[in-house]
C-alpha atoms as a PDB file:
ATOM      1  CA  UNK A   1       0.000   0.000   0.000  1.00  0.00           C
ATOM      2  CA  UNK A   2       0.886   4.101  -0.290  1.00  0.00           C
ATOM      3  CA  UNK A   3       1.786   6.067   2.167  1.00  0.00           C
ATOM      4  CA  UNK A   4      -1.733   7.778   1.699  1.00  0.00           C
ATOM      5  CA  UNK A   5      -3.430   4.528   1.430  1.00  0.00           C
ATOM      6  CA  UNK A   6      -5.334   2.950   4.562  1.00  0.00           C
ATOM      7  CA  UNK A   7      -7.664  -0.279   4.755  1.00  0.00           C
ATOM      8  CA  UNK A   8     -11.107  -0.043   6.250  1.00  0.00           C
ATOM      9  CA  UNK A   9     -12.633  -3.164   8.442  1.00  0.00           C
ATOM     10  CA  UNK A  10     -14.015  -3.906   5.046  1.00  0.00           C
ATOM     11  CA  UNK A  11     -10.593  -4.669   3.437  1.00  0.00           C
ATOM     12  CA  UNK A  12     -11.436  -1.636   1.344  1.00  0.00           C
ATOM     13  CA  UNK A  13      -8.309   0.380   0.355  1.00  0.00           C
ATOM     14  CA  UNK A  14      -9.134   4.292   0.159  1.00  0.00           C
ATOM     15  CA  UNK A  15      -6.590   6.351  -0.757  1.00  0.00           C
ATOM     16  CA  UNK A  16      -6.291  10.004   0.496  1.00  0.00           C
ATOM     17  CA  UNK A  17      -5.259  13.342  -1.526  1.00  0.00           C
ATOM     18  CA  UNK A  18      -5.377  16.974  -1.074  1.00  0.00           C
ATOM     19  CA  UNK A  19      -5.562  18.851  -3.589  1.00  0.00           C
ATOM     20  CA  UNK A  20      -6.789  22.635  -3.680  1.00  0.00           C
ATOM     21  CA  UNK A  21     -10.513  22.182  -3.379  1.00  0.00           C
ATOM     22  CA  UNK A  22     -10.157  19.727  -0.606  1.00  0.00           C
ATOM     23  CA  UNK A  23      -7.597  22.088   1.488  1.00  0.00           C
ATOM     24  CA  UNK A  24     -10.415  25.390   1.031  1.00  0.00           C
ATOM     25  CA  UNK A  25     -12.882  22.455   2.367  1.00  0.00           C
ATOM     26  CA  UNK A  26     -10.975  22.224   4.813  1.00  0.00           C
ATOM     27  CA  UNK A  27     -10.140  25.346   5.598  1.00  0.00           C
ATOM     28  CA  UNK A  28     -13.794  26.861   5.445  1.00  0.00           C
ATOM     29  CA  UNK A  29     -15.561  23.677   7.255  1.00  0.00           C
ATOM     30  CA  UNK A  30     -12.636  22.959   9.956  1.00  0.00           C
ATOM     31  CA  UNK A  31     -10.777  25.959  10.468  1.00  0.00           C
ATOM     32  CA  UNK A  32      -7.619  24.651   9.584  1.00  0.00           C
ATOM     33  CA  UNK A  33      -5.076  25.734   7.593  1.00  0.00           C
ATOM     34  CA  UNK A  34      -3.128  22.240   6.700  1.00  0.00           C
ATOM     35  CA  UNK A  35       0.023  24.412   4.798  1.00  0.00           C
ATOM     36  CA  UNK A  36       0.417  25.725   8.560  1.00  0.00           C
ATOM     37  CA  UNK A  37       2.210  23.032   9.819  1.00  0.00           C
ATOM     38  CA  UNK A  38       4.543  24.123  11.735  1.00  0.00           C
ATOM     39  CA  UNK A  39       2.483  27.043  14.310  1.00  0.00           C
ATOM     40  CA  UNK A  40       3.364  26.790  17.913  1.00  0.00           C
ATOM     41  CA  UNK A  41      -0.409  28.387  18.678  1.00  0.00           C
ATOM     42  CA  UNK A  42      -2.141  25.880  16.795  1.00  0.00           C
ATOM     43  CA  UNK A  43      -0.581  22.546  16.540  1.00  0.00           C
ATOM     44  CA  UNK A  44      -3.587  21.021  14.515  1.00  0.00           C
ATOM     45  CA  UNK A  45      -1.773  18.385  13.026  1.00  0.00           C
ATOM     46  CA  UNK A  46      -0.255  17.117  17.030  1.00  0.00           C
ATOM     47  CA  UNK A  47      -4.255  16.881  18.238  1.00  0.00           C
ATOM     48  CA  UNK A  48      -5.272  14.967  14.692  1.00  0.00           C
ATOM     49  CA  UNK A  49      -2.220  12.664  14.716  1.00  0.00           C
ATOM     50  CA  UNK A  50      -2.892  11.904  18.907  1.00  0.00           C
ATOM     51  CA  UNK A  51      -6.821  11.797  18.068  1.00  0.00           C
ATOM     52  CA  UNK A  52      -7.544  14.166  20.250  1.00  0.00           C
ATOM     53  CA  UNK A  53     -10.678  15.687  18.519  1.00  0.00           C
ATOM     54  CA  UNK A  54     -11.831  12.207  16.625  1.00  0.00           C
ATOM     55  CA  UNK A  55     -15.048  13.901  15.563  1.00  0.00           C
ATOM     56  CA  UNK A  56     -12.632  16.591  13.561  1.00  0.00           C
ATOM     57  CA  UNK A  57     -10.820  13.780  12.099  1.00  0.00           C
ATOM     58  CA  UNK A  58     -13.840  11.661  11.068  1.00  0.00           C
ATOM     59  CA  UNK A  59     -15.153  15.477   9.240  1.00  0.00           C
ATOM     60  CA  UNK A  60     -12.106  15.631   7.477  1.00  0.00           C
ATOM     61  CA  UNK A  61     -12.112  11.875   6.226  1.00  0.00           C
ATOM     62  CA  UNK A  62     -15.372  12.053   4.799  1.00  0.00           C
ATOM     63  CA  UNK A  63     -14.753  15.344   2.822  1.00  0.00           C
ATOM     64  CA  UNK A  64     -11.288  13.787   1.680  1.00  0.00           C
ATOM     65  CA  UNK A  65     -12.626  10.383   0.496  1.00  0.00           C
ATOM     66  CA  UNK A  66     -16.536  12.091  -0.686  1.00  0.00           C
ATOM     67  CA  UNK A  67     -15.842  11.636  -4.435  1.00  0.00           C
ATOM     68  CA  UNK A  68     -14.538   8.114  -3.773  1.00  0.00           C
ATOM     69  CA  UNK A  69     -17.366   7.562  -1.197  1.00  0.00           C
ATOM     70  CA  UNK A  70     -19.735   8.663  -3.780  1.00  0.00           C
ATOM     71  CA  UNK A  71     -18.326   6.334  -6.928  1.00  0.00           C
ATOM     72  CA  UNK A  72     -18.616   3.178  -4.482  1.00  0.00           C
ATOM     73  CA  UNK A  73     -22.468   4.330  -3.508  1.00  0.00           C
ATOM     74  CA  UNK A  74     -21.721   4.501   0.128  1.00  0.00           C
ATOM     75  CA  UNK A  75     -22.950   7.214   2.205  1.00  0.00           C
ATOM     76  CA  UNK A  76     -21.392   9.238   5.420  1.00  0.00           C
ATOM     77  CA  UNK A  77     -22.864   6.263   7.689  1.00  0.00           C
ATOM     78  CA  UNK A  78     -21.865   3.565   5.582  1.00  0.00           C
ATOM     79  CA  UNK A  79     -18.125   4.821   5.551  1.00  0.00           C
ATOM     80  CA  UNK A  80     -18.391   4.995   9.685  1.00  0.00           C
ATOM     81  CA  UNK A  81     -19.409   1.442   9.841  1.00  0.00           C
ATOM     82  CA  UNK A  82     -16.615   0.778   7.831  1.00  0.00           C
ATOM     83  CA  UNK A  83     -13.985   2.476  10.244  1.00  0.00           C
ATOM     84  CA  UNK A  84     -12.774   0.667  13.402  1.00  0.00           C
ATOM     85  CA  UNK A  85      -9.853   1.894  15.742  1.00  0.00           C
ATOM     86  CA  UNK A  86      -7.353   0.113  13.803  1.00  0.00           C
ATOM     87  CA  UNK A  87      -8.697   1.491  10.323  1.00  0.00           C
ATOM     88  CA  UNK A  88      -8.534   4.883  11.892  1.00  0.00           C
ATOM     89  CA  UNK A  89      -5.283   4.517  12.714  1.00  0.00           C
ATOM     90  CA  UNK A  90      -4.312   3.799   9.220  1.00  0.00           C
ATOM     91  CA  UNK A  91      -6.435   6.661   8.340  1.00  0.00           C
ATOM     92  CA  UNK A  92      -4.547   9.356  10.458  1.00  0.00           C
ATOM     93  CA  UNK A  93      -1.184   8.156   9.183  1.00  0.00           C
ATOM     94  CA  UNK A  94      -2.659   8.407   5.283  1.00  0.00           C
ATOM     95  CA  UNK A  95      -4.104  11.784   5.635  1.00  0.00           C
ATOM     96  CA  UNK A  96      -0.873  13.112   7.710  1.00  0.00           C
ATOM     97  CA  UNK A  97       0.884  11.459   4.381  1.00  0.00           C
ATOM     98  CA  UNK A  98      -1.257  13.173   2.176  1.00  0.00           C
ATOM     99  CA  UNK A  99      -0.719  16.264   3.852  1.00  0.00           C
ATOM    100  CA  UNK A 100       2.788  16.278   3.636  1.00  0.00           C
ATOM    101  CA  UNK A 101       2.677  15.697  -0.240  1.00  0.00           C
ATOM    102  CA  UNK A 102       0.535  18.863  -0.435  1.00  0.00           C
ATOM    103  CA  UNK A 103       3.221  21.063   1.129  1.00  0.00           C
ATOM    104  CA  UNK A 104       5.501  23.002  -0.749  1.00  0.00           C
ATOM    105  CA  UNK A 105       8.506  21.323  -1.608  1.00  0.00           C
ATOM    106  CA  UNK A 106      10.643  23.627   1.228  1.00  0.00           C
ATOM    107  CA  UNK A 107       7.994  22.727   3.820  1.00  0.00           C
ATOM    108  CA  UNK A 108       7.612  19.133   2.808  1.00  0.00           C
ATOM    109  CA  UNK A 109      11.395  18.103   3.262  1.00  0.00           C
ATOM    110  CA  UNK A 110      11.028  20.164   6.928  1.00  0.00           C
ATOM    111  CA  UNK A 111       7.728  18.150   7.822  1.00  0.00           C
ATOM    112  CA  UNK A 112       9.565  14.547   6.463  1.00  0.00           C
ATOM    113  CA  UNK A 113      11.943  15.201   8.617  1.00  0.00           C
ATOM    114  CA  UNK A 114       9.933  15.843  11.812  1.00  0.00           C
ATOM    115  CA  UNK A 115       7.650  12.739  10.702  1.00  0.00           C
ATOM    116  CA  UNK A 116      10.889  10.473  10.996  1.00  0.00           C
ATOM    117  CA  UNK A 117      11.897  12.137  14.275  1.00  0.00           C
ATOM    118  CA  UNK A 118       9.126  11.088  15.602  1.00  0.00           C
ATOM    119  CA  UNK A 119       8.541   7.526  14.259  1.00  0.00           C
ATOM    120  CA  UNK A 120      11.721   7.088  16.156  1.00  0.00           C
ATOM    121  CA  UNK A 121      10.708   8.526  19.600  1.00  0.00           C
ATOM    122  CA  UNK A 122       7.341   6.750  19.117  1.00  0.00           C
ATOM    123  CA  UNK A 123       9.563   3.253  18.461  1.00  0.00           C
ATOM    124  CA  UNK A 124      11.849   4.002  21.499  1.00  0.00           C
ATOM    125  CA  UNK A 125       8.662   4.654  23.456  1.00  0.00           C
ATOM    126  CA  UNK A 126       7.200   1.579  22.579  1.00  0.00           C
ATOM    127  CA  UNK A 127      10.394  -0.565  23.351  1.00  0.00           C
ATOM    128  CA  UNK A 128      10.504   0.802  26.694  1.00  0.00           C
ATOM    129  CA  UNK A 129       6.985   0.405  27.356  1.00  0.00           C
ATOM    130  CA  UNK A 130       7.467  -3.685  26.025  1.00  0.00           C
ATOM    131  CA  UNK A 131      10.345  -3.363  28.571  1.00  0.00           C
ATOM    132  CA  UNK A 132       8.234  -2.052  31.907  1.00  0.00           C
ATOM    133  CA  UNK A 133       5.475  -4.428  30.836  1.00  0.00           C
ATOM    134  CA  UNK A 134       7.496  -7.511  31.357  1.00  0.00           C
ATOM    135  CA  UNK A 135       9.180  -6.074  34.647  1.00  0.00           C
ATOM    136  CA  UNK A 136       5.560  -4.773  35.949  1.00  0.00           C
ATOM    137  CA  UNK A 137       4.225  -8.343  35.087  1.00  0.00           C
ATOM    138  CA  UNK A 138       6.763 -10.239  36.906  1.00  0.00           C
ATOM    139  CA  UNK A 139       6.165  -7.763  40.064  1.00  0.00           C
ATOM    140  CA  UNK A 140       3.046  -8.392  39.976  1.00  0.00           C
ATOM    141  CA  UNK A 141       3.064 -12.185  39.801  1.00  0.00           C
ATOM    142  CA  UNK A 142       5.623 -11.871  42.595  1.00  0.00           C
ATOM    143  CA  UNK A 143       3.049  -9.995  44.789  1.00  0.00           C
ATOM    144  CA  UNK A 144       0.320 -12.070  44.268  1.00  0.00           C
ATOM    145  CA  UNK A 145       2.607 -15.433  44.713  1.00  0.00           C
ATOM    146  CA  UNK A 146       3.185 -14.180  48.165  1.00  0.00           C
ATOM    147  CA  UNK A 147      -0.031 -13.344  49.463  1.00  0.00           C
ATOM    148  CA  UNK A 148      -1.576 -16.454  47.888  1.00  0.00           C
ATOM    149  CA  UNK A 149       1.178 -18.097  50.292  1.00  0.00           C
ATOM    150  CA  UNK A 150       0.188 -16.032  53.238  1.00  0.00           C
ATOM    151  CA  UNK A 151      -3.843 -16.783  52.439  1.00  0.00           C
ATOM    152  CA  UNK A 152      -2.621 -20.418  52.712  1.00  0.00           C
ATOM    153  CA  UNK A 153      -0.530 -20.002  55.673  1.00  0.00           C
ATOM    154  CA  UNK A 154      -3.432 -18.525  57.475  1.00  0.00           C
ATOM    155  CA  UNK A 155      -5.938 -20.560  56.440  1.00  0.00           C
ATOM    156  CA  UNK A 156      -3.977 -23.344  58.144  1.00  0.00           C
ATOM    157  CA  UNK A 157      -3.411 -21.620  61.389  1.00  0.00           C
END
């Protein structure tokens, strides 16, 4: 698959693009200017890529994909149904994708290069997380070992 490509629960592939009638959608409907990528006051693209405003994100995906939506005969509710957490997922990673390939080249290069940054950080967290999991697991399993063997001792006093 591309970059701007995600799978719905349906298996469908949808591909996202911006082009200028989709950013002034945006724009107008959302009040976000996706060239602006890299504002300090507004960091629209941080909340989308975190999900922080899902209902945002789910507006945006259904103007992005409406011609496509509208070729396979599927309406707004149809194209929810076909979006679970994982498809979402996809979806955010796609539109950031397709978003980056809409910036001018000077901006694009700049935004690549944060987008790797922090597909690192995000892989470091993850390892470490993996990492505390297995410690926090065997703590655990300690702590309940030994107060299953003090519930026994007890019980046989």
């Amino acid at each position: 698959m591309q970059p701007t490509q995600f799978k719905d629960a349906e298996g469908d592939i949808w591909t996202l693009s911006i082009n200028i009638k989709s950013y002034l959608t945006i724009k107008q409907k959302f009040g976000i200017d996706i060239s602006d990528v890299f504002s300090t006051s507004n960091n629209w693209l941080a909340q989308l890529a975190a999900q922080d405003d899902l209902m945002q994100l789910l507006g945006i995906l259904v103007e992005i994909t409406s011609v496509t939506r509208e070729k396979k005969g599927l309406s707004e509710d149809d194209f929810y149904a076909r979006l679970d957490g994982e498809s979402i997922e996809a979806a955010t990673d796609a539109f950031i994708q397709a978003v980056v390939l809409f910036l001018p080249a000077h901006k694009r290069t700049a935004m690549e290069t944060v987008l790797e940054a922090v597909e690192m950080g995000m892989k470091k967290t993850e390892e470490t997380l993996k990492a505390s999991k297995v410690t926090l697991v065997e703590k655990v399993s300690e702590a309940m070992d030994k107060e299953a063997k003090k519930a026994m001792e007890d019980l046989q006093s």
